[in-house]
PDB file of N, CA and C in Angstrom:
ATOM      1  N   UNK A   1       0.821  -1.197   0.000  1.00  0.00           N
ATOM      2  CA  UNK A   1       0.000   0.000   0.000  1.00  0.00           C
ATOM      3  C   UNK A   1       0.861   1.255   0.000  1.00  0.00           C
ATOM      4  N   UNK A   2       2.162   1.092   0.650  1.00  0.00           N
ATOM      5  CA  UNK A   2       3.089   2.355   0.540  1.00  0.00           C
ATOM      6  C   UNK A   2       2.990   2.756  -0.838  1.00  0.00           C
ATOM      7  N   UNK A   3       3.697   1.598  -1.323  1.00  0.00           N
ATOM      8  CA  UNK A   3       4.227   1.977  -2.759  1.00  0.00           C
ATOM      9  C   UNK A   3       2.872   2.348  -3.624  1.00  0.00           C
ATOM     10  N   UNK A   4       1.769   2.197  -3.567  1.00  0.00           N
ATOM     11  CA  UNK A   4       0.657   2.871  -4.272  1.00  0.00           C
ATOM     12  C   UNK A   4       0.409   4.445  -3.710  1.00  0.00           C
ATOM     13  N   UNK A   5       0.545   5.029  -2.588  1.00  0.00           N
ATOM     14  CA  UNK A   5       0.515   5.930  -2.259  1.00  0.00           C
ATOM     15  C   UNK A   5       1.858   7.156  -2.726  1.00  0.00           C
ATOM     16  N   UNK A   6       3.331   6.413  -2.722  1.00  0.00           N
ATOM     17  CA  UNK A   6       4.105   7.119  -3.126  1.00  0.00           C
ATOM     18  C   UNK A   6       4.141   7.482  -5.051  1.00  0.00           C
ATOM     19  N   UNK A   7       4.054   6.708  -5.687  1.00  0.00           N
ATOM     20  CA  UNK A   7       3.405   6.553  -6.899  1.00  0.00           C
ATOM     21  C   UNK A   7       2.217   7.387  -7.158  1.00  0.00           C
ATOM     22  N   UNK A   8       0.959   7.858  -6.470  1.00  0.00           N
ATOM     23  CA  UNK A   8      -0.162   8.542  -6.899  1.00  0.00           C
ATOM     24  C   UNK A   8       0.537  10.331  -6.323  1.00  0.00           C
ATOM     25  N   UNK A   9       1.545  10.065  -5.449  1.00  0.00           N
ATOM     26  CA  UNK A   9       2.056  11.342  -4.886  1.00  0.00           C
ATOM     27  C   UNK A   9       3.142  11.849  -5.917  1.00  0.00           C
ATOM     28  N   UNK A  10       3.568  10.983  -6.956  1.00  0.00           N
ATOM     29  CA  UNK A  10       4.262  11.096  -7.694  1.00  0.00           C
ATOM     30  C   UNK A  10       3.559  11.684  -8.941  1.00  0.00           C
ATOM     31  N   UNK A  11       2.213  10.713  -9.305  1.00  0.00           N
ATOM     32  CA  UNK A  11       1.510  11.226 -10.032  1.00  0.00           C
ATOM     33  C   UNK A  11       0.904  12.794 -10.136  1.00  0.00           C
ATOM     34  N   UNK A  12       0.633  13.015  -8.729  1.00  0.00           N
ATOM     35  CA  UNK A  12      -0.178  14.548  -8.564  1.00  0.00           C
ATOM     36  C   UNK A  12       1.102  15.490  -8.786  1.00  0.00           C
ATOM     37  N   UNK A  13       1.973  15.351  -7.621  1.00  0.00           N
ATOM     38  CA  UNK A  13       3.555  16.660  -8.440  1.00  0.00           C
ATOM     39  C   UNK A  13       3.779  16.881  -9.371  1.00  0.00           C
ATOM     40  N   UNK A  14       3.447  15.412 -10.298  1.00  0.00           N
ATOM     41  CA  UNK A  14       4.323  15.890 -11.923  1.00  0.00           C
ATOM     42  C   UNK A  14       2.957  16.188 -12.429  1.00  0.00           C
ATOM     43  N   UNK A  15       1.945  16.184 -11.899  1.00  0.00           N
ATOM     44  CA  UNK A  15       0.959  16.632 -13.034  1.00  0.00           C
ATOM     45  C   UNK A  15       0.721  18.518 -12.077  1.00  0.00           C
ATOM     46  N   UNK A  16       1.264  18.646 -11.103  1.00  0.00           N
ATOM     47  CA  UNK A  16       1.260  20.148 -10.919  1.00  0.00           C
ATOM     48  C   UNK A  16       2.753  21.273 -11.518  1.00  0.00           C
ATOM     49  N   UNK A  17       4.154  19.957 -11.569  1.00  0.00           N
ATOM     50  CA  UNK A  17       4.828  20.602 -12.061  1.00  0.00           C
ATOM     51  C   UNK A  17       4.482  20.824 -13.787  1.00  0.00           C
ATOM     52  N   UNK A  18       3.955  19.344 -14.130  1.00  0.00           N
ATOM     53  CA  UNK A  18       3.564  19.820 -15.990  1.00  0.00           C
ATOM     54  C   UNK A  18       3.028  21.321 -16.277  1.00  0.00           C
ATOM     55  N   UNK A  19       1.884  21.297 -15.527  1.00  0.00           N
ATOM     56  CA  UNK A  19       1.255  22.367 -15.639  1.00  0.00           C
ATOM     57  C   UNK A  19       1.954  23.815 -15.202  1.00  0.00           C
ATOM     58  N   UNK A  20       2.121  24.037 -14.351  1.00  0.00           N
ATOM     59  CA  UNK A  20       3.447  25.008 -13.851  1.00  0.00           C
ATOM     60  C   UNK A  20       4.037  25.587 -15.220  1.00  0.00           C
ATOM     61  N   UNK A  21       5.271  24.434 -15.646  1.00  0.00           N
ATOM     62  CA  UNK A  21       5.987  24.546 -16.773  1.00  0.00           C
ATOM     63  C   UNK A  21       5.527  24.565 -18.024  1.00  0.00           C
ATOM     64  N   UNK A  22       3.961  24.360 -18.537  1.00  0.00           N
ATOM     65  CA  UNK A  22       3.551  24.220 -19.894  1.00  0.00           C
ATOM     66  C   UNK A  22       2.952  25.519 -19.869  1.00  0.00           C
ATOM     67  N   UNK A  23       1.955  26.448 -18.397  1.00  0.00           N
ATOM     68  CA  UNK A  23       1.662  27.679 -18.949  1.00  0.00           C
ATOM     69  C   UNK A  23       2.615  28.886 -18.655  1.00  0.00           C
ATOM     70  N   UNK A  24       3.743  28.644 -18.494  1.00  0.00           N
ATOM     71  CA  UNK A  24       4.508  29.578 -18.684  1.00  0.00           C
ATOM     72  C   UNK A  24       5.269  29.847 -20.290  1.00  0.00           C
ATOM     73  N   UNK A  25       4.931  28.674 -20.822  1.00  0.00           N
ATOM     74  CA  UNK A  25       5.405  28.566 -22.680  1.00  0.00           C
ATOM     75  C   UNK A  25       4.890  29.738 -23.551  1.00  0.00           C
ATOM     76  N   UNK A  26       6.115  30.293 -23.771  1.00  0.00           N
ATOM     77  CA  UNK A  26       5.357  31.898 -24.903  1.00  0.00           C
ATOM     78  C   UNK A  26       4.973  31.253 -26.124  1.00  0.00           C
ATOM     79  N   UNK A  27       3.650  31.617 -26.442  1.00  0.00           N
ATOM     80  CA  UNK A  27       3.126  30.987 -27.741  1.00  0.00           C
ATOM     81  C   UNK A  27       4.037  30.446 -29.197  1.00  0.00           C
ATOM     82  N   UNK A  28       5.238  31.592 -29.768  1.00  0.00           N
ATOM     83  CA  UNK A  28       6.014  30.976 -30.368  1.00  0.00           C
ATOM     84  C   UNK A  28       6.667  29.464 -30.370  1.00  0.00           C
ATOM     85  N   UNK A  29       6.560  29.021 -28.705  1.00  0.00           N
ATOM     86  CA  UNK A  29       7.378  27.755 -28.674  1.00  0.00           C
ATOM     87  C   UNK A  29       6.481  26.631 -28.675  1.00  0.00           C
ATOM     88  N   UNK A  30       5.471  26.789 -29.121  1.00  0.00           N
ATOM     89  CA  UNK A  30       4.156  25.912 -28.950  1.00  0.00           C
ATOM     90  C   UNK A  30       4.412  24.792 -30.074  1.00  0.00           C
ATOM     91  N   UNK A  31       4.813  24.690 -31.466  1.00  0.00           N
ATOM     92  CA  UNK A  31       5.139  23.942 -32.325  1.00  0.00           C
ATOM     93  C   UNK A  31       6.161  23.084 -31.903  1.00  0.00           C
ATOM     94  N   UNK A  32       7.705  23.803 -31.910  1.00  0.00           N
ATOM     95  CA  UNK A  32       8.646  22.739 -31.481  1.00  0.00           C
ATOM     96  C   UNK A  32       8.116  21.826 -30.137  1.00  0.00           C
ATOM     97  N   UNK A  33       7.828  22.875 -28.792  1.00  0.00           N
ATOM     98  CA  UNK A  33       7.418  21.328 -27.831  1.00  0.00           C
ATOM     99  C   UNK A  33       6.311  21.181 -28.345  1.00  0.00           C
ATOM    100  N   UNK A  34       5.222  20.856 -29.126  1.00  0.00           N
ATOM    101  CA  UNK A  34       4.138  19.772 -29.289  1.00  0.00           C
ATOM    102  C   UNK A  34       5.151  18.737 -30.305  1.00  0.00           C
ATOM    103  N   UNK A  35       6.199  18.655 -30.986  1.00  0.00           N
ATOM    104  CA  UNK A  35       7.033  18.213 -32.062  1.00  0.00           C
ATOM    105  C   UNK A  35       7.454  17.257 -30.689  1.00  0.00           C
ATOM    106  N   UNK A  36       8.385  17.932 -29.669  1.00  0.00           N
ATOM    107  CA  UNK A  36       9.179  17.328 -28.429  1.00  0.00           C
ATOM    108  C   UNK A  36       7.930  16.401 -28.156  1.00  0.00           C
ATOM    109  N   UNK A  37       6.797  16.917 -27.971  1.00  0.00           N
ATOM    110  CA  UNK A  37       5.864  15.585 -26.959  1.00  0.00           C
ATOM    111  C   UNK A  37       5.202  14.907 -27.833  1.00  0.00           C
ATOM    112  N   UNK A  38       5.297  14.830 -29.116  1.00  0.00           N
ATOM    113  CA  UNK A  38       5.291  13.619 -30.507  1.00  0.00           C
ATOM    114  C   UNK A  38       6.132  12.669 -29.915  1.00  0.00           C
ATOM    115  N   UNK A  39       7.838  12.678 -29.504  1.00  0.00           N
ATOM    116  CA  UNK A  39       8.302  12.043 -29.408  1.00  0.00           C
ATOM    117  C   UNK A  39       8.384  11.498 -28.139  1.00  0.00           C
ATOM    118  N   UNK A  40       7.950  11.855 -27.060  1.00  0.00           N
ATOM    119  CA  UNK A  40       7.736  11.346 -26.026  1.00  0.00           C
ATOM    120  C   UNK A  40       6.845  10.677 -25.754  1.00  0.00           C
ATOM    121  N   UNK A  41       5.742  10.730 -26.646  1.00  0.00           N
ATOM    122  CA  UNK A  41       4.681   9.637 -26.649  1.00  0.00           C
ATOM    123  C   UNK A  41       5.051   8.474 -27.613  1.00  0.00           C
ATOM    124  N   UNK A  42       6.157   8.941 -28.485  1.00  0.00           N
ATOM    125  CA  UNK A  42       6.539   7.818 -29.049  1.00  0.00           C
ATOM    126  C   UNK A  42       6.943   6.738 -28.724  1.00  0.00           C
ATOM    127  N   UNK A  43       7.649   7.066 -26.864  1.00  0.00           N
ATOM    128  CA  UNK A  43       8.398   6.487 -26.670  1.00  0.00           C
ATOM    129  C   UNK A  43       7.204   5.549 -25.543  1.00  0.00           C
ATOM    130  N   UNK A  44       6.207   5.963 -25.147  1.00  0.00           N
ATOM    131  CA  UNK A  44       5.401   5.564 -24.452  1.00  0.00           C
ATOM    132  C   UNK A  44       4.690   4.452 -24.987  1.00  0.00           C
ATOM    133  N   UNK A  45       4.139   4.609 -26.526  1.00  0.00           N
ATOM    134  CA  UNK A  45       3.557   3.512 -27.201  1.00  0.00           C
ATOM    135  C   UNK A  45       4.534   2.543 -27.155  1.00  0.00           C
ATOM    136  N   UNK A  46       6.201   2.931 -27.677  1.00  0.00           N
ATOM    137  CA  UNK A  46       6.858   1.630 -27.411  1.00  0.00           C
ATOM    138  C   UNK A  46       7.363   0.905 -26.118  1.00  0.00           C
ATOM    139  N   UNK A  47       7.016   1.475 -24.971  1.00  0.00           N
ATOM    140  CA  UNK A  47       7.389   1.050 -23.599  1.00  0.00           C
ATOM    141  C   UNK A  47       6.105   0.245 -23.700  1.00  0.00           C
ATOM    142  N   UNK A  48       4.837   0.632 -23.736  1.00  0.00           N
ATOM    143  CA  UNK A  48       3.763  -0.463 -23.624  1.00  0.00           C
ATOM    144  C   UNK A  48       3.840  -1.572 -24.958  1.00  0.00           C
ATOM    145  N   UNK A  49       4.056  -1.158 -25.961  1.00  0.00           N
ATOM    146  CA  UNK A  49       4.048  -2.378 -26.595  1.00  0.00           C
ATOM    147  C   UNK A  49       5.197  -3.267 -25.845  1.00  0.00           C
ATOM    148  N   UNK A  50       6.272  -3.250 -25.611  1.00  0.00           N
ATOM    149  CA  UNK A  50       7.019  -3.934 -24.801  1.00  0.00           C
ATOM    150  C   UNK A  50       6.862  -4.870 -23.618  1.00  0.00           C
ATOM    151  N   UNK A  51       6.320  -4.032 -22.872  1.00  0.00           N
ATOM    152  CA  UNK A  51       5.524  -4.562 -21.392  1.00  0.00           C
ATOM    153  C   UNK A  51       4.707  -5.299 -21.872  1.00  0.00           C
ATOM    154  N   UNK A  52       3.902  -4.931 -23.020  1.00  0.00           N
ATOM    155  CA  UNK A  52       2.480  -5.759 -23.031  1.00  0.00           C
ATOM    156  C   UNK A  52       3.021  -7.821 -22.913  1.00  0.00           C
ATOM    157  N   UNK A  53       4.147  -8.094 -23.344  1.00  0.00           N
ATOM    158  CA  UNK A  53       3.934  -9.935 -23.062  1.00  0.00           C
ATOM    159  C   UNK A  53       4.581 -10.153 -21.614  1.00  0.00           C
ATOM    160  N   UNK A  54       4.609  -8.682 -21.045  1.00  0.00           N
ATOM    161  CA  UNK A  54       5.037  -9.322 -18.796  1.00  0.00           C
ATOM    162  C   UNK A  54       3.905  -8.757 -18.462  1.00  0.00           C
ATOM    163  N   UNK A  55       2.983  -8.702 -18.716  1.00  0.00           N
ATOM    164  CA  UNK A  55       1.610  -8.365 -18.208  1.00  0.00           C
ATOM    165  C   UNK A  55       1.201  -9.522 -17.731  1.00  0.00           C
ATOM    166  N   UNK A  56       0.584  -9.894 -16.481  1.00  0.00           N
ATOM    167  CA  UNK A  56       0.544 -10.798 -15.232  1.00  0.00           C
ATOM    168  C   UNK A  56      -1.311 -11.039 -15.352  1.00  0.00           C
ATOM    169  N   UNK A  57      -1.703  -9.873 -15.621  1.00  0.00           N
ATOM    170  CA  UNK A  57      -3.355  -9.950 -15.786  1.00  0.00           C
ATOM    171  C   UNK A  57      -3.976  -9.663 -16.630  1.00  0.00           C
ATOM    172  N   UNK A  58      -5.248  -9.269 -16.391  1.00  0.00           N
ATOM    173  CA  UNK A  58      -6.423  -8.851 -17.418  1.00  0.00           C
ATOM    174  C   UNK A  58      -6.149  -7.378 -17.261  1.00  0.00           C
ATOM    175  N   UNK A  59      -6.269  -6.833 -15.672  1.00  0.00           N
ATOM    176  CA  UNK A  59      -6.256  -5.386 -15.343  1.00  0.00           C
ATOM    177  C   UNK A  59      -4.888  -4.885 -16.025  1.00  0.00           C
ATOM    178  N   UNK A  60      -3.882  -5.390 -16.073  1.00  0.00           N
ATOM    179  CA  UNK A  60      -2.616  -4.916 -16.868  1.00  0.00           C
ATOM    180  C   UNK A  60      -2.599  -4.861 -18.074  1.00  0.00           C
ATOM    181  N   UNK A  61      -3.135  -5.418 -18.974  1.00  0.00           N
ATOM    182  CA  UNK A  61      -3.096  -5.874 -19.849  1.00  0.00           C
ATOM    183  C   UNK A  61      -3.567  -4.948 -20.876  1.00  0.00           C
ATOM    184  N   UNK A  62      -5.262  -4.551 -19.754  1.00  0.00           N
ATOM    185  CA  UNK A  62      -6.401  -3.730 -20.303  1.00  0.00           C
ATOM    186  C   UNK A  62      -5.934  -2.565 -20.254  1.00  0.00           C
ATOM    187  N   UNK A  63      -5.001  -2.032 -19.117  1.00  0.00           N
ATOM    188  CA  UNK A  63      -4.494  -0.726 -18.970  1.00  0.00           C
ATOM    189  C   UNK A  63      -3.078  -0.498 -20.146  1.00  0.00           C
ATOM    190  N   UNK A  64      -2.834  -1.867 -20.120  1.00  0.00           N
ATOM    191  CA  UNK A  64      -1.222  -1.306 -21.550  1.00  0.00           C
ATOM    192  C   UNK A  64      -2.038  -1.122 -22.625  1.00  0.00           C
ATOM    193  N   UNK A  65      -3.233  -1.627 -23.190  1.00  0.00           N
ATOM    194  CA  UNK A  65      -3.723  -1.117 -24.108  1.00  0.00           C
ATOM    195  C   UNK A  65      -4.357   0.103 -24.153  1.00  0.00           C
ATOM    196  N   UNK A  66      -5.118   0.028 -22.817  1.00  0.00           N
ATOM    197  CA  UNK A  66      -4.951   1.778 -23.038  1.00  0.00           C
ATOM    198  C   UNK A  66      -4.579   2.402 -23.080  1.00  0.00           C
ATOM    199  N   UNK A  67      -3.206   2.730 -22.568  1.00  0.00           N
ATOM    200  CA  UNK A  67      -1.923   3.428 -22.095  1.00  0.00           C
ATOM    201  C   UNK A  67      -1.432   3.353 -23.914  1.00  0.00           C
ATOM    202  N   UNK A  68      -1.287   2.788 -24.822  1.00  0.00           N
ATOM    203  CA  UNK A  68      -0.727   2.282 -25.855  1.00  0.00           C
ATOM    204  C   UNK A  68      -1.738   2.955 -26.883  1.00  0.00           C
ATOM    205  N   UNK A  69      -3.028   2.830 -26.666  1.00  0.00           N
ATOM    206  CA  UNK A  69      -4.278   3.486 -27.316  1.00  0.00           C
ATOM    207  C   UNK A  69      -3.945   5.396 -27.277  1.00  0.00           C
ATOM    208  N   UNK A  70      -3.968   5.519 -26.102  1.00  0.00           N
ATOM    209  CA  UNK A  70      -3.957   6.825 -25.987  1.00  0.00           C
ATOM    210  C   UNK A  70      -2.844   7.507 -26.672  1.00  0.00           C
ATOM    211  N   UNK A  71      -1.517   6.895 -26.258  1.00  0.00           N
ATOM    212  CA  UNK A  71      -0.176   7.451 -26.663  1.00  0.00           C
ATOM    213  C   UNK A  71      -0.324   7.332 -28.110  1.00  0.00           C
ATOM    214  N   UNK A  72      -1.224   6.730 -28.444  1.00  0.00           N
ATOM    215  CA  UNK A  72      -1.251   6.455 -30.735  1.00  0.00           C
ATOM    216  C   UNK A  72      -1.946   7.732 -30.567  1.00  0.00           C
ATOM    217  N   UNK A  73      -3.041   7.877 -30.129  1.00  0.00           N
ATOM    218  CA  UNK A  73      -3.961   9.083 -30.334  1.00  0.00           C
ATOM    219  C   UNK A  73      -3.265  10.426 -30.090  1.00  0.00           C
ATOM    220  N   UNK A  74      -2.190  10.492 -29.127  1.00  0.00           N
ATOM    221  CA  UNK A  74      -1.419  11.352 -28.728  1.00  0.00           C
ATOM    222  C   UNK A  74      -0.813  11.999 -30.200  1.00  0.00           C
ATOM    223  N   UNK A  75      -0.021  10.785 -30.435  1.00  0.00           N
ATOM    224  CA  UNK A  75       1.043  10.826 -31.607  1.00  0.00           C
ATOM    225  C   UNK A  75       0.548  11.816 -32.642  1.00  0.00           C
ATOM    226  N   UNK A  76      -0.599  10.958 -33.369  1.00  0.00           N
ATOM    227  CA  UNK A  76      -1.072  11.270 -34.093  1.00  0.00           C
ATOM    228  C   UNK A  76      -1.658  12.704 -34.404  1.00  0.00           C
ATOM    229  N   UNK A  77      -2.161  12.615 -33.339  1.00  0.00           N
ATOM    230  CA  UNK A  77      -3.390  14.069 -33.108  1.00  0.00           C
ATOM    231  C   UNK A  77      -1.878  15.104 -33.044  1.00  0.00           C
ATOM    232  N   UNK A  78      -1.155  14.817 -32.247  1.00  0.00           N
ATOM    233  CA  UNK A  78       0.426  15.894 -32.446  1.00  0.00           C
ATOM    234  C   UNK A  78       0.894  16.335 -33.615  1.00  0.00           C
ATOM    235  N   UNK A  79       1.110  14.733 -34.240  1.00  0.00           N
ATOM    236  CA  UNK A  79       1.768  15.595 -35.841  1.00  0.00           C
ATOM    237  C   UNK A  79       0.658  16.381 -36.503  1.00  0.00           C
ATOM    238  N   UNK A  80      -0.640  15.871 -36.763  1.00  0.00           N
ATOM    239  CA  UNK A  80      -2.071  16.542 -37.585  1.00  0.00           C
ATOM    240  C   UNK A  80      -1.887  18.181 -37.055  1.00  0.00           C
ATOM    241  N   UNK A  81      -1.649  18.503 -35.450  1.00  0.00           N
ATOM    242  CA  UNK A  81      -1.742  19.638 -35.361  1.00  0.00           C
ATOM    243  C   UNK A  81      -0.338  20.278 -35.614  1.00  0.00           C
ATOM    244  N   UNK A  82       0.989  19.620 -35.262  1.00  0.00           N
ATOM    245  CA  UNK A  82       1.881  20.562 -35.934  1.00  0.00           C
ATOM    246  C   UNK A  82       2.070  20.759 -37.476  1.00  0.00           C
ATOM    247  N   UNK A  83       1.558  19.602 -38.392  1.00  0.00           N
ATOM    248  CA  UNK A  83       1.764  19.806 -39.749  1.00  0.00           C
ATOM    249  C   UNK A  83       0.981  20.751 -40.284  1.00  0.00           C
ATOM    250  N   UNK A  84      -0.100  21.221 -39.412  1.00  0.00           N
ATOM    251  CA  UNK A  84      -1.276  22.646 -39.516  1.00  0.00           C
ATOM    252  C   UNK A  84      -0.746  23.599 -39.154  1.00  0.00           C
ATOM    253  N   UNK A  85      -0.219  23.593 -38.233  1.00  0.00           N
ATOM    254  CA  UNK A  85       0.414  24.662 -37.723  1.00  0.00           C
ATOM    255  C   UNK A  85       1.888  25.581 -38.750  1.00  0.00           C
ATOM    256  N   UNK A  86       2.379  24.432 -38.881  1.00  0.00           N
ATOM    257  CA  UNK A  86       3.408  24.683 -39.802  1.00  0.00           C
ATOM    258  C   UNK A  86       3.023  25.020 -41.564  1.00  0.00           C
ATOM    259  N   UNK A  87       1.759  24.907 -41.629  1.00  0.00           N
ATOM    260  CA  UNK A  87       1.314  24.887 -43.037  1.00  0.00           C
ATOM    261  C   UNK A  87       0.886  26.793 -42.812  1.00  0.00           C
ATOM    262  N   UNK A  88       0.711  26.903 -41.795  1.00  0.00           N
ATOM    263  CA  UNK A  88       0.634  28.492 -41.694  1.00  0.00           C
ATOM    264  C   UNK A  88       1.544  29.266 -42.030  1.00  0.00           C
ATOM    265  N   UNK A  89       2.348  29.052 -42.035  1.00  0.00           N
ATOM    266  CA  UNK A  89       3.915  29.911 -42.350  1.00  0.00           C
ATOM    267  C   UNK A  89       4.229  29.650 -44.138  1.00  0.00           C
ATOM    268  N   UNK A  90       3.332  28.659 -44.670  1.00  0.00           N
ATOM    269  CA  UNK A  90       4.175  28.490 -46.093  1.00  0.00           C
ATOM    270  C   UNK A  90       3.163  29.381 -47.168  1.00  0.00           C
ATOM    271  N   UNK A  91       3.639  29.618 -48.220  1.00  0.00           N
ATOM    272  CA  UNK A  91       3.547  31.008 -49.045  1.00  0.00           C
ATOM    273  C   UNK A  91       2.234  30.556 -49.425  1.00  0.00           C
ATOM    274  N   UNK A  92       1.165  31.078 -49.740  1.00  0.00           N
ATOM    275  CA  UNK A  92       0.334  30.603 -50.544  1.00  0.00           C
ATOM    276  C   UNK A  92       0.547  31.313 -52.244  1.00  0.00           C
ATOM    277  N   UNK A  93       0.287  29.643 -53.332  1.00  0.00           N
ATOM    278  CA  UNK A  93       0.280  29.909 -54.227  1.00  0.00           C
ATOM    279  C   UNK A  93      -0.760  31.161 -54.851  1.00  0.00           C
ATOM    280  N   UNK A  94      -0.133  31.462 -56.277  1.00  0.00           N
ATOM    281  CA  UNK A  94      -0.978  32.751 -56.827  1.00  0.00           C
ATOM    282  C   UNK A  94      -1.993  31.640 -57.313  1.00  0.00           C
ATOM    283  N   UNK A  95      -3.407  32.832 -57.273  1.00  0.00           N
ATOM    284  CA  UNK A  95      -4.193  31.877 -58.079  1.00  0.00           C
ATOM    285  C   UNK A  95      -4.014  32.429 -59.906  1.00  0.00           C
ATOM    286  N   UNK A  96      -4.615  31.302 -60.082  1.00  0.00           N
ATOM    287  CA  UNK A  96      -4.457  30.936 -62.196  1.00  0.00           C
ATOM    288  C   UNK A  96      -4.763  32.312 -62.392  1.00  0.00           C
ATOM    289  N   UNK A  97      -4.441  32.809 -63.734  1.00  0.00           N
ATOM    290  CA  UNK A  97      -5.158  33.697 -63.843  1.00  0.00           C
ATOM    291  C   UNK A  97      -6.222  33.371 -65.393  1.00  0.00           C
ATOM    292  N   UNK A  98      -6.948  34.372 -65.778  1.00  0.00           N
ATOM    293  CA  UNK A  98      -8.125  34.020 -66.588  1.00  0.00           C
ATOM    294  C   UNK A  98      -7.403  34.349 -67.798  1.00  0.00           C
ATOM    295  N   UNK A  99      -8.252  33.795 -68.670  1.00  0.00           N
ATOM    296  CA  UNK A  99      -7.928  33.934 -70.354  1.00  0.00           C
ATOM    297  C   UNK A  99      -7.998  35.383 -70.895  1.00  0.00           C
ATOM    298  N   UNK A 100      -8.643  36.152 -70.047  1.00  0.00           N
ATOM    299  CA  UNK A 100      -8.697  37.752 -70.692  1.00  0.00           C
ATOM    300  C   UNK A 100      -7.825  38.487 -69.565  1.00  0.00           C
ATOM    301  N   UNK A 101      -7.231  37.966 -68.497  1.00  0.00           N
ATOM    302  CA  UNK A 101      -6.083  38.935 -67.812  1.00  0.00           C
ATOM    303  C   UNK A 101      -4.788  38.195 -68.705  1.00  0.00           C
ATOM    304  N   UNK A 102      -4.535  37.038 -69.102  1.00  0.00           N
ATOM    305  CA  UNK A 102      -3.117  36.246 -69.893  1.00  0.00           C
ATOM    306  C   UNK A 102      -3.110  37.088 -71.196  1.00  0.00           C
ATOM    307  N   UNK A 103      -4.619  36.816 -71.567  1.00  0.00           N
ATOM    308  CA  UNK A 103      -4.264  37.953 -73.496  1.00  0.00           C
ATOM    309  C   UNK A 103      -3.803  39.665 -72.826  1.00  0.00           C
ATOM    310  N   UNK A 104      -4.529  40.784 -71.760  1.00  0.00           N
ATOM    311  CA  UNK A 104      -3.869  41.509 -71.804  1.00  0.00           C
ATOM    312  C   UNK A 104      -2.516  41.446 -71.172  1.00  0.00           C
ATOM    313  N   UNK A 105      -1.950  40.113 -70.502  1.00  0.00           N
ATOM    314  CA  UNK A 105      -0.715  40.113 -69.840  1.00  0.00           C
ATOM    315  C   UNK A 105       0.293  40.340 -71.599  1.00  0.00           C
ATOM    316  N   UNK A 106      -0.094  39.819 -72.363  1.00  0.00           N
ATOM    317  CA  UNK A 106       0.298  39.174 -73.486  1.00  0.00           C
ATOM    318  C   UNK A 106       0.553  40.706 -74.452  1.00  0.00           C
ATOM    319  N   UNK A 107      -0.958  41.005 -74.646  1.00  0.00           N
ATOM    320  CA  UNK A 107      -1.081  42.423 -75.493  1.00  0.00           C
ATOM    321  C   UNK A 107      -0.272  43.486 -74.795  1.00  0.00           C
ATOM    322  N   UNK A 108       0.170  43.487 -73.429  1.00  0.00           N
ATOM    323  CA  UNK A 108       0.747  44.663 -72.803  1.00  0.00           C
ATOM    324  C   UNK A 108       2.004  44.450 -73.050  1.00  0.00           C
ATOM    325  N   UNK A 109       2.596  43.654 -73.012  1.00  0.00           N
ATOM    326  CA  UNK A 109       4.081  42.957 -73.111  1.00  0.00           C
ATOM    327  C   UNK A 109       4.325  43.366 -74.516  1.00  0.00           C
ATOM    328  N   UNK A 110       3.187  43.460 -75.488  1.00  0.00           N
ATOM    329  CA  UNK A 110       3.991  43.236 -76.972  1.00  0.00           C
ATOM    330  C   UNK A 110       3.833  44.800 -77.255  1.00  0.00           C
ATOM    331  N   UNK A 111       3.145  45.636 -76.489  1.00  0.00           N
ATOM    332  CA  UNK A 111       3.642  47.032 -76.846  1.00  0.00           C
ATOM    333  C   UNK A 111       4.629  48.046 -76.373  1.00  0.00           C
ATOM    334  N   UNK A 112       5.046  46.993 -74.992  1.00  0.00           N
ATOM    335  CA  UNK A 112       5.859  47.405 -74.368  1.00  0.00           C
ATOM    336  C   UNK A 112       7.071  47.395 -75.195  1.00  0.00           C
ATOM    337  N   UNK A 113       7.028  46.346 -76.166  1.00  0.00           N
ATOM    338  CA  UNK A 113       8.430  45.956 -77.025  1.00  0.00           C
ATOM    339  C   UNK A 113       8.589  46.684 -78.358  1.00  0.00           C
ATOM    340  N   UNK A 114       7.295  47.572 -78.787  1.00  0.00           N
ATOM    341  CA  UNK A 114       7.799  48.265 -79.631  1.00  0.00           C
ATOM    342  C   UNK A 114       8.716  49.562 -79.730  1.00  0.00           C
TER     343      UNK A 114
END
């Protein structure tokens, strides 16, 4: 029973230091660490896939898959929002232009050359 109590005391600190340290983040740095915690959940899906054949029970078992479930959803949902995020910064193309702005692009050019 100790060791479940030191463990949930472990749990509550790091979930008051996370928080602490994530809203002090100036918005600029919001891409690279969501990029950083891509890979830290990366590493979580592969710690549970790992564990999953020393799993002893049902209750372990059920929890590495969730633990393994979530960290995919993590992953995922991370890159979807940094590859959005990052799609903000890139140039947007010109649009086409029409058949009667190309002929006067065309007609202006050829009087320019006389």
């Amino acid at each position: 029973m100790d060791s479940l109590v030191i463990d949930l005391a472990i749990l509550v600190l790091a979930g008051f230091v996370g928080f602490a340290v994530i809203s002090k983040v100036p918005n600029t740095l919001h891409t690279p660490l969501m990029s950083g915690t891509n890979a830290i959940h990366g590493i979580v899906v592969l710690g549970g896939l790992i564990l999953m054949p020393e799993a002893n029970g049902v209750l372990e078992q059920v929890l590495l898959v969730i633990a393994v479930a979530f960290g995919t959803i993590n992953v995922v949902g991370g890159f979807l929002v940094t590859d959005r995020m990052l799609g903000m910064f890139k140039s947007k193309p010109e649009p086409a232009k029409t058949e009667a702005e190309a002929e006067a692009d065309d007609a202006g050019g050829r009087e320019d050359r006389s």
